[in-house]
Protein backbone atom coordinates (compact mmCIF):
# COMPACT_ATOMS: atom_id res chain seq x y z
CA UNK A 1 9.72 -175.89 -108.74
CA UNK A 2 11.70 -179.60 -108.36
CA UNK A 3 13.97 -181.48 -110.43
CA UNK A 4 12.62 -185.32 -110.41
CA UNK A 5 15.65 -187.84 -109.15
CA UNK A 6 16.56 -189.92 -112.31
CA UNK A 7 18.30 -193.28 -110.60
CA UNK A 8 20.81 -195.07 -112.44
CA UNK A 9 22.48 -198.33 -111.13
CA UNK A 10 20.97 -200.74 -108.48
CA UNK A 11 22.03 -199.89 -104.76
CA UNK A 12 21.63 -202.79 -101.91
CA UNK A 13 20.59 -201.06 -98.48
CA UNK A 14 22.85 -202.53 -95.64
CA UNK A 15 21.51 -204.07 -92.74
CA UNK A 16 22.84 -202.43 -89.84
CA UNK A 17 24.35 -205.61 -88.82
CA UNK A 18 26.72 -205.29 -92.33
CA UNK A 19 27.21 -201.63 -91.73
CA UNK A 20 30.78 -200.43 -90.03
CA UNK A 21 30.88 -198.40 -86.51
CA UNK A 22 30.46 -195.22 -87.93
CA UNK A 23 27.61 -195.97 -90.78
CA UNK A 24 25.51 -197.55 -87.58
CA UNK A 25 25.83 -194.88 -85.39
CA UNK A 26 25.04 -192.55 -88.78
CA UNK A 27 21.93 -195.27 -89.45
CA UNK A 28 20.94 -195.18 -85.90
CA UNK A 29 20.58 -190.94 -85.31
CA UNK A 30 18.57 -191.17 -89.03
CA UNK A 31 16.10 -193.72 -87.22
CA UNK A 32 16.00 -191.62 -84.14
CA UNK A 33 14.53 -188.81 -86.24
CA UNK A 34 17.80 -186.57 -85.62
CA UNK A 35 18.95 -184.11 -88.15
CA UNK A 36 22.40 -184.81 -89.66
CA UNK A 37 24.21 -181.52 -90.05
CA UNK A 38 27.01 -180.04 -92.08
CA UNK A 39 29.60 -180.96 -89.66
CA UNK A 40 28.55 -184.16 -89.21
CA UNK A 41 30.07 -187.41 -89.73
CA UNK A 42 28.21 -189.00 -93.29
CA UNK A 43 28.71 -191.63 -95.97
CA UNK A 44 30.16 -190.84 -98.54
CA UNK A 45 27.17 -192.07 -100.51
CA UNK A 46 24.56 -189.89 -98.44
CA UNK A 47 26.66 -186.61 -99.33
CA UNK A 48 27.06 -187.85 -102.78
CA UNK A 49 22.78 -188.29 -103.11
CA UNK A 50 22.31 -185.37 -101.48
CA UNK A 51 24.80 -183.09 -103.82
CA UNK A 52 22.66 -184.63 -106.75
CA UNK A 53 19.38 -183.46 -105.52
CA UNK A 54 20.01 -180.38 -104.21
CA UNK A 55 21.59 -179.69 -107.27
CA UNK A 56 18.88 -180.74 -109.59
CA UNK A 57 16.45 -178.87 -107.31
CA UNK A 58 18.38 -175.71 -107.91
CA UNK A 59 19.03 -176.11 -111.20
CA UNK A 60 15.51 -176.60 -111.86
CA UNK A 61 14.30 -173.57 -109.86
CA UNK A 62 16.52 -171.49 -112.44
CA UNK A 63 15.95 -172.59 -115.45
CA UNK A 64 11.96 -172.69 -113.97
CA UNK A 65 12.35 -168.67 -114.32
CA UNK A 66 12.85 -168.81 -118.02
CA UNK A 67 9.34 -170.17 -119.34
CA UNK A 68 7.33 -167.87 -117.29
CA UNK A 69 9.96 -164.85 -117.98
CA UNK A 70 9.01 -165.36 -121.25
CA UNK A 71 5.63 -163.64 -120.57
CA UNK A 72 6.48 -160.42 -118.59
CA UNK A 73 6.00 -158.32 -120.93
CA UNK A 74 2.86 -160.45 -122.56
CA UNK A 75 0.80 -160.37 -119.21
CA UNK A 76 -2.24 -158.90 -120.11
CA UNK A 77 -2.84 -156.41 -117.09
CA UNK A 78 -0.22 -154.55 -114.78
CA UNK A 79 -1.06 -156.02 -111.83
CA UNK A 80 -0.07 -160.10 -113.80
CA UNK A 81 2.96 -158.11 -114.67
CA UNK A 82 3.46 -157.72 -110.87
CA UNK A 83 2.39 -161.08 -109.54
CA UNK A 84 4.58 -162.79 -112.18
CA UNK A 85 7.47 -160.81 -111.54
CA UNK A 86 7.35 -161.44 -107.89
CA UNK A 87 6.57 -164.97 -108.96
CA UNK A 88 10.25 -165.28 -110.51
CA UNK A 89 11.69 -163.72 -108.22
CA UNK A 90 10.92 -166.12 -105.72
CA UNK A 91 11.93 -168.89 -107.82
CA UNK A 92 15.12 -166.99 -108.11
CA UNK A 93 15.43 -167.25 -104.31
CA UNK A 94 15.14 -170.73 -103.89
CA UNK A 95 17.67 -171.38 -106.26
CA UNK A 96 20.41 -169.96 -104.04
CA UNK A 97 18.81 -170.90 -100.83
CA UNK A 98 19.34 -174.77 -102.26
CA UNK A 99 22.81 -173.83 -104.18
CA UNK A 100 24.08 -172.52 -100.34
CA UNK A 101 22.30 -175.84 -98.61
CA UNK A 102 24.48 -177.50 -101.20
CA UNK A 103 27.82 -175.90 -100.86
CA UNK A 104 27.17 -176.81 -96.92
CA UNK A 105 27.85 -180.39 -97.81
CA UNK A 106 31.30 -179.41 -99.55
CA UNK A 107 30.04 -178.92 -103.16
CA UNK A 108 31.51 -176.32 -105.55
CA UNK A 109 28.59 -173.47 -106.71
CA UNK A 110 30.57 -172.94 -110.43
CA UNK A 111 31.39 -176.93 -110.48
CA UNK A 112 27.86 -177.49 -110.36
CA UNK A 113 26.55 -174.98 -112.99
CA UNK A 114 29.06 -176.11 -115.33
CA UNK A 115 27.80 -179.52 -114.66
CA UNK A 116 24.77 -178.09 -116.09
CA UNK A 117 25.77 -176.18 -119.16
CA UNK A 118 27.70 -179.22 -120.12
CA UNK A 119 24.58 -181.62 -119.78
CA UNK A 120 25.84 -183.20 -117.17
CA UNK A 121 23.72 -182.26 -114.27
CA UNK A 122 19.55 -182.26 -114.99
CA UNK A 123 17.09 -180.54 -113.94
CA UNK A 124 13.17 -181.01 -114.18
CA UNK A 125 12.11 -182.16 -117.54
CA UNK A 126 8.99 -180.06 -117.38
CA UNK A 127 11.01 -177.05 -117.92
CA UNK A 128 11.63 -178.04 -121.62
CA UNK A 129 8.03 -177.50 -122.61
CA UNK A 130 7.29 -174.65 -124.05
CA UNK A 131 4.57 -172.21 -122.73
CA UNK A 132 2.24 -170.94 -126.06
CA UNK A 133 -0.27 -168.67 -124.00
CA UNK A 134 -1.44 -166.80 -121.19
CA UNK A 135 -3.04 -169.90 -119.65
CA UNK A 136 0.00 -171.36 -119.48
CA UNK A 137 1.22 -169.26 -116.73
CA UNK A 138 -1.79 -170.38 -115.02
CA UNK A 139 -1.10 -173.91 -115.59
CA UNK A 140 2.44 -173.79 -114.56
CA UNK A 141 1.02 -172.06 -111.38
CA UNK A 142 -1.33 -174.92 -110.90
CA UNK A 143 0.39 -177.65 -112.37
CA UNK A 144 3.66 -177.84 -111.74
CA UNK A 145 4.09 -175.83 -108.79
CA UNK A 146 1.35 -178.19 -107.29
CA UNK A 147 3.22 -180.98 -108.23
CA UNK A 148 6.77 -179.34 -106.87
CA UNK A 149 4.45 -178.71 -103.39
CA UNK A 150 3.19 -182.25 -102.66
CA UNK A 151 7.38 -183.62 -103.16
CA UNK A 152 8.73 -180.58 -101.18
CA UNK A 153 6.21 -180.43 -97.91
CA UNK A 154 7.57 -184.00 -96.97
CA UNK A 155 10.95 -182.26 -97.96
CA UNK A 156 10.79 -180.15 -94.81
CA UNK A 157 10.99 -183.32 -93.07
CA UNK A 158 14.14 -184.97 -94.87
CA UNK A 159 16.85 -185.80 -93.08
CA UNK A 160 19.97 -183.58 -93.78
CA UNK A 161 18.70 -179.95 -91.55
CA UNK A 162 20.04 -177.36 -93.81
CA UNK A 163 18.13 -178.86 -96.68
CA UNK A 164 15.07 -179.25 -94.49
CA UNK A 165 15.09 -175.98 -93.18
CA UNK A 166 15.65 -174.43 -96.49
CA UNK A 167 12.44 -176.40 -97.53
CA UNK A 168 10.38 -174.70 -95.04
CA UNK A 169 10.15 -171.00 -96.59
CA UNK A 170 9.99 -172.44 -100.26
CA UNK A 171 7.42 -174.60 -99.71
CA UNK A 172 5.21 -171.10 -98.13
CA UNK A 173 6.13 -169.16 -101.34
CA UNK A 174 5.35 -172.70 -104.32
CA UNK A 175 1.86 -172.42 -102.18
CA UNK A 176 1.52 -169.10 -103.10
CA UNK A 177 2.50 -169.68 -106.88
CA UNK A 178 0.04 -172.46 -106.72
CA UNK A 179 -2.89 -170.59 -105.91
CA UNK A 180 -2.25 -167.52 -107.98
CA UNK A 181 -2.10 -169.99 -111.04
CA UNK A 182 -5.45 -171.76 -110.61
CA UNK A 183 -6.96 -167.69 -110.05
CA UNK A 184 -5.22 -167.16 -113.42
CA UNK A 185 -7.44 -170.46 -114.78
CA UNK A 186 -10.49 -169.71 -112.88
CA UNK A 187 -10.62 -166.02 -113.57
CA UNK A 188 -10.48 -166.89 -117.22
CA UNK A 189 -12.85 -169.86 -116.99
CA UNK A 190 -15.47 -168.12 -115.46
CA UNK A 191 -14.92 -164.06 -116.67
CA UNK A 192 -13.45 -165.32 -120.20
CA UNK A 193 -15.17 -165.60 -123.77
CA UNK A 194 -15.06 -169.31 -125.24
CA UNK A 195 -11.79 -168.76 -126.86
CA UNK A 196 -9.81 -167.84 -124.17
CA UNK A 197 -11.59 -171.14 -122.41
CA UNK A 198 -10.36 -173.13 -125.21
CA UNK A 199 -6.70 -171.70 -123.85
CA UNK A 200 -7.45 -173.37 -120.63
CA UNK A 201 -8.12 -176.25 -121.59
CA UNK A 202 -5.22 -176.74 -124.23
CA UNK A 203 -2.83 -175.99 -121.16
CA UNK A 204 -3.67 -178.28 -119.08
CA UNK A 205 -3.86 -180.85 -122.05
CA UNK A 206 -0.35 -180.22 -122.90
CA UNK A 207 0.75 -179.85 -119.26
CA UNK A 208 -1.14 -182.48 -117.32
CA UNK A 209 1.41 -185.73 -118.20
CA UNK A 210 4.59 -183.78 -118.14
CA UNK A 211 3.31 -182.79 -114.93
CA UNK A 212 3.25 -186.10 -113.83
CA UNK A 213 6.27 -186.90 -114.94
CA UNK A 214 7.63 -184.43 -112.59
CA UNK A 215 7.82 -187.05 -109.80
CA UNK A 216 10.54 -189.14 -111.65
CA UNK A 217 9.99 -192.54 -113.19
CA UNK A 218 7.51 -195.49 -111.48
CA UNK A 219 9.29 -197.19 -108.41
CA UNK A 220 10.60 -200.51 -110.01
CA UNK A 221 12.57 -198.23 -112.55
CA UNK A 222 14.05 -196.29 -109.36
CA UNK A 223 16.71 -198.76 -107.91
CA UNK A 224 18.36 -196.27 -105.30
CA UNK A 225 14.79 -195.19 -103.87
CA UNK A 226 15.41 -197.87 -101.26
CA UNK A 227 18.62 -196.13 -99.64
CA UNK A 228 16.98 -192.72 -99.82
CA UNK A 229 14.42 -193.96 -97.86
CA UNK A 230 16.06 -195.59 -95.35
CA UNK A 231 18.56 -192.75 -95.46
CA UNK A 232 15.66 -190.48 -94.99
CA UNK A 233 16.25 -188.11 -97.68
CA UNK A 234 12.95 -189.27 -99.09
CA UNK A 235 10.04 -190.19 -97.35
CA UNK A 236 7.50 -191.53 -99.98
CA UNK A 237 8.23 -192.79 -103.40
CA UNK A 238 8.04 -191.53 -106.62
CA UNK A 239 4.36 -193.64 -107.13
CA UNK A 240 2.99 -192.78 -103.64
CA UNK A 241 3.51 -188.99 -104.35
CA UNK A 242 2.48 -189.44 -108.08
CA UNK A 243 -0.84 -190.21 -106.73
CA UNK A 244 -1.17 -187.96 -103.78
CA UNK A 245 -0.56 -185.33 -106.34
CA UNK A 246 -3.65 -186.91 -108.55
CA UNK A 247 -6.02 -187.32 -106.33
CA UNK A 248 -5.57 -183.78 -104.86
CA UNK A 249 -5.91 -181.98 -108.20
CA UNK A 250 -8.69 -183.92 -110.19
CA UNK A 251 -11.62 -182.10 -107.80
CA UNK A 252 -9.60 -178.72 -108.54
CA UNK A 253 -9.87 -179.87 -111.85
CA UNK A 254 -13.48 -180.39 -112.08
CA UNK A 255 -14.25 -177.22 -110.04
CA UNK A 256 -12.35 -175.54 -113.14
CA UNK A 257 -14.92 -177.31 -115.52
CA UNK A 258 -11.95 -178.90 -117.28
CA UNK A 259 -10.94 -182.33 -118.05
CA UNK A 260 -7.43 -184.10 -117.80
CA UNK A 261 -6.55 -185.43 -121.28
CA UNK A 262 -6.39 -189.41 -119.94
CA UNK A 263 -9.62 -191.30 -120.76
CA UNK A 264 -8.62 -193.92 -117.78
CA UNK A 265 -9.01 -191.24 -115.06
CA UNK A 266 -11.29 -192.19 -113.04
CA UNK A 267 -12.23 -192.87 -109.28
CA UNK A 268 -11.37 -196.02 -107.67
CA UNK A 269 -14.16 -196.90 -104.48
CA UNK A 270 -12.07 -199.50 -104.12
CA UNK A 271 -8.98 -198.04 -103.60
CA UNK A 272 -9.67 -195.04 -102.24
CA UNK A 273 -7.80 -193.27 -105.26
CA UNK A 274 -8.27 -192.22 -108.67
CA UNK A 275 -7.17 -194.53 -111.24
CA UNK A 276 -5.30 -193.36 -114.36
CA UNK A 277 -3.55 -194.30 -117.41
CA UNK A 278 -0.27 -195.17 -118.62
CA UNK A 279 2.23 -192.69 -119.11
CA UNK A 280 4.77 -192.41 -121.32
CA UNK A 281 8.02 -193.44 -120.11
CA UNK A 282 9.66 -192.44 -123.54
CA UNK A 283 9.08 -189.23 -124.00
CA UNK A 284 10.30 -188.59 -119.99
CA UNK A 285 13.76 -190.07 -121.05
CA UNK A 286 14.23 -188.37 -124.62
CA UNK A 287 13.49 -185.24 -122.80
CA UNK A 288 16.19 -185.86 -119.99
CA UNK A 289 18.55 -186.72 -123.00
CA UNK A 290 18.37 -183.59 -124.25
CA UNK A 291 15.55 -184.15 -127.08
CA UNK A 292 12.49 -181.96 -125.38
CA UNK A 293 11.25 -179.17 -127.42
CA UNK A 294 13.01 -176.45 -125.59
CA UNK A 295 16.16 -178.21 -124.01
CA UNK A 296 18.70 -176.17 -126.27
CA UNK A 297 17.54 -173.17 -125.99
CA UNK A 298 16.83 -173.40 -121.99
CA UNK A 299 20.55 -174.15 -121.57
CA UNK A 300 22.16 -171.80 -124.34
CA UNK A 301 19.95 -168.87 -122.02
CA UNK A 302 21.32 -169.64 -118.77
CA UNK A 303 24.94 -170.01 -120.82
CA UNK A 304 24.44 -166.30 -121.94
CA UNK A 305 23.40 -165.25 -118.80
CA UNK A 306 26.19 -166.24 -116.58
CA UNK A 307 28.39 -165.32 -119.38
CA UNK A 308 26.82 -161.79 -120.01
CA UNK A 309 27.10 -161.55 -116.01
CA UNK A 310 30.51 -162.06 -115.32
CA UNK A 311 31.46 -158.84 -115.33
CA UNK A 312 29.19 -158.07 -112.22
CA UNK A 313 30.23 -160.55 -110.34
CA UNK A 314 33.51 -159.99 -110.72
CA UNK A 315 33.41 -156.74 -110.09
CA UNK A 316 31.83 -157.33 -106.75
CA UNK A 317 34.62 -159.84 -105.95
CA UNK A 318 37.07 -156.84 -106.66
CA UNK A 319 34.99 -154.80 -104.22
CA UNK A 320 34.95 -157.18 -101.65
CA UNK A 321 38.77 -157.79 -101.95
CA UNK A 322 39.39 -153.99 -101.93
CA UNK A 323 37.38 -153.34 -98.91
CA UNK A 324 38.72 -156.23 -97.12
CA UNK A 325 42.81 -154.66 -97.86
CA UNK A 326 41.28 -151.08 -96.38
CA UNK A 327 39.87 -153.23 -93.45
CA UNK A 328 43.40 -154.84 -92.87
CA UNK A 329 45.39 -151.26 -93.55
């Protein structure tokens, strides 16, 4: 899963002639293509950016688990059960691989959660949908975690290492949840009755723009792309990935014998691209606001469960602190 970068505030790159010694020597390793580690010398700005992402990323890989732990004990054979168990726990994985990446650059694991009960931090608005049917879980899959996939491979590749190398086993396991999604869809497209069909297609009608959405708002309302690019955090913008992303699904799309719900899609000769239509800007906002259809309840369930958890983890702090005095003794 990802959590889109929502930029607030217009940031001016420096030119490395305005830059001081330190932030050109910094500038200067990023160009080289070297990886900035956790002991490194940084801006203050490039550990702030990074904090944000890697927290949304996490974040969203979490609260990711809850729409398709919804259907666990829906899944209509034992061997879904299975997949999408295995499924969640993966997701459940990556959140702490990225919440440790985080913590390398001198963040605080509880600040950061609390950030995100309080409404403080985000995480991807797609989460806030909800998911009404078995095809769903296929869609998500297909959808989303194709979406998260075509941001995160050029992830492996950003510039801070831990964060890059983290991307690296994630980005093996979201190809996995991508292809056992479009089975889910394809299995039911071409073994299903017409109703169950119908379920497909509703999906990916409710899923498709949200899924778009995923790869944060259009460039000119992104001011602080820029320094993440020349920082080399990013490596494409929000558009050019929007559309990689398009023009990789629509033949999947067609193989399925479904249609996207946007009457503009359509291929460009021109271009080399498929055109499509305008997306609704509003409804990504309102849902980062707090005003999706699911946005309360996603965040009062994580509050419960790090409430109803505290026990264990304390106890296991206790453990640690009593083996650690026998160690000592």
């Amino acid at each position: 899963m990802y959590a889109q970068m929502v930029d607030t505030g217009v940031k001016q790159v420096k030119s490395l002639d305005e830059m001081d010694a330190e932030e050109r020597a910094f500038q200067q390793k990023i160009d080289a293509e070297v990886k900035i580690e956790a002991k490194n010398w940084m801006p203050e700005g490039y550990r702030k950016t990074l904090i944000r992402q890697i927290s949304q990323h996490a974040h969203s890989e979490v609260v990711g688990m809850l729409p398709e732990g919804n259907w666990v004990t829906r899944a209509p054979t034992f061997k879904r059960k299975l997949q999408l168990m295995a499924k969640i726990q993966d997701e459940a994985g990556h959140g702490l691989y990225l919440y440790s990446a985080m913590e390398t650059l001198g963040a605080d694991r509880d600040e950061e959660i609390d950030k995100l009960h309080s409404g403080k931090a985000k995480y991807s608005s797609i989460f806030n949908y909800p998911t009404l049917n078995w095809a769903d879980m296929g869609a998500v899959g297909w959808l989303v975690d194709g979406a998260a996939i075509v941001n995160q491979v050029v992830l492996q590749r950003t510039s801070y290492g831990p964060y890059s190398r983290a991307m690296i086993r994630i980005c093996k396991e979201e190809s996995f949840h991508q292809r056992q999604g479009y089975e889910i869809l394809l299995h039911m497209m071409q073994h299903g009755n017409e109703a169950q069909k119908e379920m497909v297609q509703d999906a990916i009608n409710r899923l498709w723009w949200p899924s778009l959405m995923m790869f944060g708002p259009s460039d000119a309302d992104s001011p602080n792309s820029a320094q993440s690019m020349a920082w080399k955090i990013k490596r494409h913008t929000n558009d050019e990935l929007r559309q990689r992303f398009i023009d990789q699904t629509v033949p999947q799309l067609e193989f399925l014998g479904c249609t996207a719900p946007d009457p503009d899609l359509k291929w460009n000769e021109e271009r080399g691209h498929y055109d499509f239509g305008v997306i609704n800007w509003q409804e990504f906002y309102d849902v980062l606001k707090g005003y999706g259809p699911c946005n309360r309840e996603r965040i009062e369930t994580r509050r419960q469960a790090i409430d109803n958890g505290a026990w264990v983890r304390e106890a296991a702090v206790a453990h640690a602190n009593k083996k650690k005095q026998r160690s000592v003794a």
